[in-house]
C-alpha atoms as a PDB file:
ATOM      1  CA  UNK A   1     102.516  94.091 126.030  1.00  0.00           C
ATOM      2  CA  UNK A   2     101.344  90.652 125.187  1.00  0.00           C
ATOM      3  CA  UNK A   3      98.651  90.445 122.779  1.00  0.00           C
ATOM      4  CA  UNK A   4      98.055  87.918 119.888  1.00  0.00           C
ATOM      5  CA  UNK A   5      95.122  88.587 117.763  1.00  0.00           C
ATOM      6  CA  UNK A   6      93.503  85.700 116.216  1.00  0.00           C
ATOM      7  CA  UNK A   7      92.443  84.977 112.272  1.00  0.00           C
ATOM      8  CA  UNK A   8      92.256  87.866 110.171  1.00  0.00           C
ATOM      9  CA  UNK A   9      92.905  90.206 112.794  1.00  0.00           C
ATOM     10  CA  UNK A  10      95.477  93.392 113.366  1.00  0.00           C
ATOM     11  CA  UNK A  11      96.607  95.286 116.595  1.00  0.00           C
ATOM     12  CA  UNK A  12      97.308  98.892 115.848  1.00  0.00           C
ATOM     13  CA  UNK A  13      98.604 101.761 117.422  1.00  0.00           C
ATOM     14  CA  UNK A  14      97.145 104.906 116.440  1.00  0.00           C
ATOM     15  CA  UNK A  15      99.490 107.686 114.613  1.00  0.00           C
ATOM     16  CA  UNK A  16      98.728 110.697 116.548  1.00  0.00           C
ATOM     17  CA  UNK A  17      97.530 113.866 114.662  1.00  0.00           C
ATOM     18  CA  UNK A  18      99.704 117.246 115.142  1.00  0.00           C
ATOM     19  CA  UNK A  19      97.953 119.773 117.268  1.00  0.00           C
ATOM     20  CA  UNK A  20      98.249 122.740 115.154  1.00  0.00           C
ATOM     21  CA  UNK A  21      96.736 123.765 112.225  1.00  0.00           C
ATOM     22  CA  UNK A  22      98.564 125.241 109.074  1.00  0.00           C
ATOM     23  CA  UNK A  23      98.451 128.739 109.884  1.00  0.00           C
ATOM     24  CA  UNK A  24      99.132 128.143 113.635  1.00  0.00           C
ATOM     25  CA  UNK A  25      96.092 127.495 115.082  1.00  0.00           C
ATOM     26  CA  UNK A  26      96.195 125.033 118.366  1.00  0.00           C
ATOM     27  CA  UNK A  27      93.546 122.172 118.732  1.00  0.00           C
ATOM     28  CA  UNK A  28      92.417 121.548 121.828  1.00  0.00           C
ATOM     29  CA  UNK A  29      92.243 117.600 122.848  1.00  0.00           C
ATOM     30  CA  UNK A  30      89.018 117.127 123.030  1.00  0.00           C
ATOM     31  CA  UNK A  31      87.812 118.835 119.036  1.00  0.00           C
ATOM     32  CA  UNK A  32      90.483 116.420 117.356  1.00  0.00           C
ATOM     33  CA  UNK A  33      88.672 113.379 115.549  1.00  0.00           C
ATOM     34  CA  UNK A  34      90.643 110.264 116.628  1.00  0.00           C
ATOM     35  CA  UNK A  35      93.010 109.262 113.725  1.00  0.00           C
ATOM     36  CA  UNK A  36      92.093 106.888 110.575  1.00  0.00           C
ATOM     37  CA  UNK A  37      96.267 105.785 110.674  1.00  0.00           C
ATOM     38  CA  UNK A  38      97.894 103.139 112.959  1.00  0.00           C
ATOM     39  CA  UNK A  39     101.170 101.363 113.245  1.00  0.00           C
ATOM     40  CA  UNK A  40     100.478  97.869 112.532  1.00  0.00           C
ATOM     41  CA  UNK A  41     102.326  95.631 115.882  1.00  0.00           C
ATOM     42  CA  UNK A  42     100.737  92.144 115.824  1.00  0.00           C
ATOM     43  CA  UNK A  43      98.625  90.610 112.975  1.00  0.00           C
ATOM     44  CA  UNK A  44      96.906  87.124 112.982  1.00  0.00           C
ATOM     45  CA  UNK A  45      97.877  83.945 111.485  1.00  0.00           C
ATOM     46  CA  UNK A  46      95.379  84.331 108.521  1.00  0.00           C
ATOM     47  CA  UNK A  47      96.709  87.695 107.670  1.00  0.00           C
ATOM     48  CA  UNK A  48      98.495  87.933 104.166  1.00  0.00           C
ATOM     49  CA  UNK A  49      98.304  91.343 102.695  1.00  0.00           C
ATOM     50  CA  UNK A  50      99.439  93.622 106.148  1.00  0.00           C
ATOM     51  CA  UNK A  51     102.880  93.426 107.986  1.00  0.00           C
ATOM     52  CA  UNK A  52     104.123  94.207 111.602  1.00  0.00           C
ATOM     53  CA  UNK A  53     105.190  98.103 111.590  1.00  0.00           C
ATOM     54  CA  UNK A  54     103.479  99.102 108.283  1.00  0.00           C
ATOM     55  CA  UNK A  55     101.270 102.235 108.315  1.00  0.00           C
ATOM     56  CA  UNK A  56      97.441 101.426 107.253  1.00  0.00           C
ATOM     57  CA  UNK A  57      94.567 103.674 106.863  1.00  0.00           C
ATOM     58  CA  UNK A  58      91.048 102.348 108.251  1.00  0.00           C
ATOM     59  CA  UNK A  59      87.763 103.610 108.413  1.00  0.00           C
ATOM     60  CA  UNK A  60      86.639 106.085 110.977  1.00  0.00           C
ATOM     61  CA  UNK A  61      84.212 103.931 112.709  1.00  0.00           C
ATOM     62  CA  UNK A  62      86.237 100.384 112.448  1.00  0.00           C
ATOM     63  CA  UNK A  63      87.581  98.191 115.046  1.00  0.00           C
ATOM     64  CA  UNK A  64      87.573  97.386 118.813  1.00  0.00           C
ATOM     65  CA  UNK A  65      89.422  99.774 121.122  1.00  0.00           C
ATOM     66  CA  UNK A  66      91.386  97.634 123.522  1.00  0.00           C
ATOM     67  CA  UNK A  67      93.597  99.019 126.666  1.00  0.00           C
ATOM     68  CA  UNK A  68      96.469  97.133 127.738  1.00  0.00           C
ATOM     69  CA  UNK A  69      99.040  98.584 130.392  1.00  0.00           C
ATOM     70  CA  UNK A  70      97.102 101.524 130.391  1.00  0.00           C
ATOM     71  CA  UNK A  71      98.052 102.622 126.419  1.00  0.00           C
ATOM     72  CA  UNK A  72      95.038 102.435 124.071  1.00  0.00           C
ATOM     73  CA  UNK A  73      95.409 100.361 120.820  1.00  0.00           C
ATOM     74  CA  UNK A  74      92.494  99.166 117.935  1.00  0.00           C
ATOM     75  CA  UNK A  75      91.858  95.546 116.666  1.00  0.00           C
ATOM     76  CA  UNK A  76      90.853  95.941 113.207  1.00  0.00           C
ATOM     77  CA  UNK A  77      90.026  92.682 110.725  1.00  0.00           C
ATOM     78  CA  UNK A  78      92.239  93.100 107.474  1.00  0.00           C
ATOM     79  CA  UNK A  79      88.835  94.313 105.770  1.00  0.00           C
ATOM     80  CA  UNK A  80      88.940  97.209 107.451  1.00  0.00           C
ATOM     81  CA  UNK A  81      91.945  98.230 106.058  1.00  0.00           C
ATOM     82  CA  UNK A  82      91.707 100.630 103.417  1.00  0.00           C
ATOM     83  CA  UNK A  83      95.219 100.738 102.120  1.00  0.00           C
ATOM     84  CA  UNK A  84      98.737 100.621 103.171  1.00  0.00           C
ATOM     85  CA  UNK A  85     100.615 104.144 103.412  1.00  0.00           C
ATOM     86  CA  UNK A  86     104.054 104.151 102.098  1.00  0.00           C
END
């Protein structure tokens, strides 16, 4: 992958949820809400607070999906970013 993002701008990978509940219960694909953590892999020259491979929480509706080679990823602007986990 080969993928810059530009000014205050992060590419993330989602952190995938687990499929079972507590007491066992399997979700199927398509009830699970898509995830509000990502993997942080590329961040923009303006981007101060965030680091490559740090965990960050976002809102549910933020960002740009973007596919490349065929693996989805977000673009989120650093004010997106709710918080670093860690």
């Amino acid at each position: 992958m080969n993928f810059k993002p530009l000014g205050d701008r992060l590419l993330v990978e989602r952190v995938e949820e687990t499929n079972t509940t507590a007491s066992g219960i399997i979700i199927p694909d398509n009830a699970k809400e898509k995830p509000s953590e990502g993997k942080v892999l590329a961040i923009g020259n303006d981007v101060e607070e965030v680091k490559v491979d740090d965990i960050v929480v976002f809102g549910k509706y933020s960002g740009t999906d973007l596919v490349l080679d065929g693996k989805e990823y977000l673009v989120l602007e650093v004010s997106d970013v709710l918080g670093i986990k860690g």
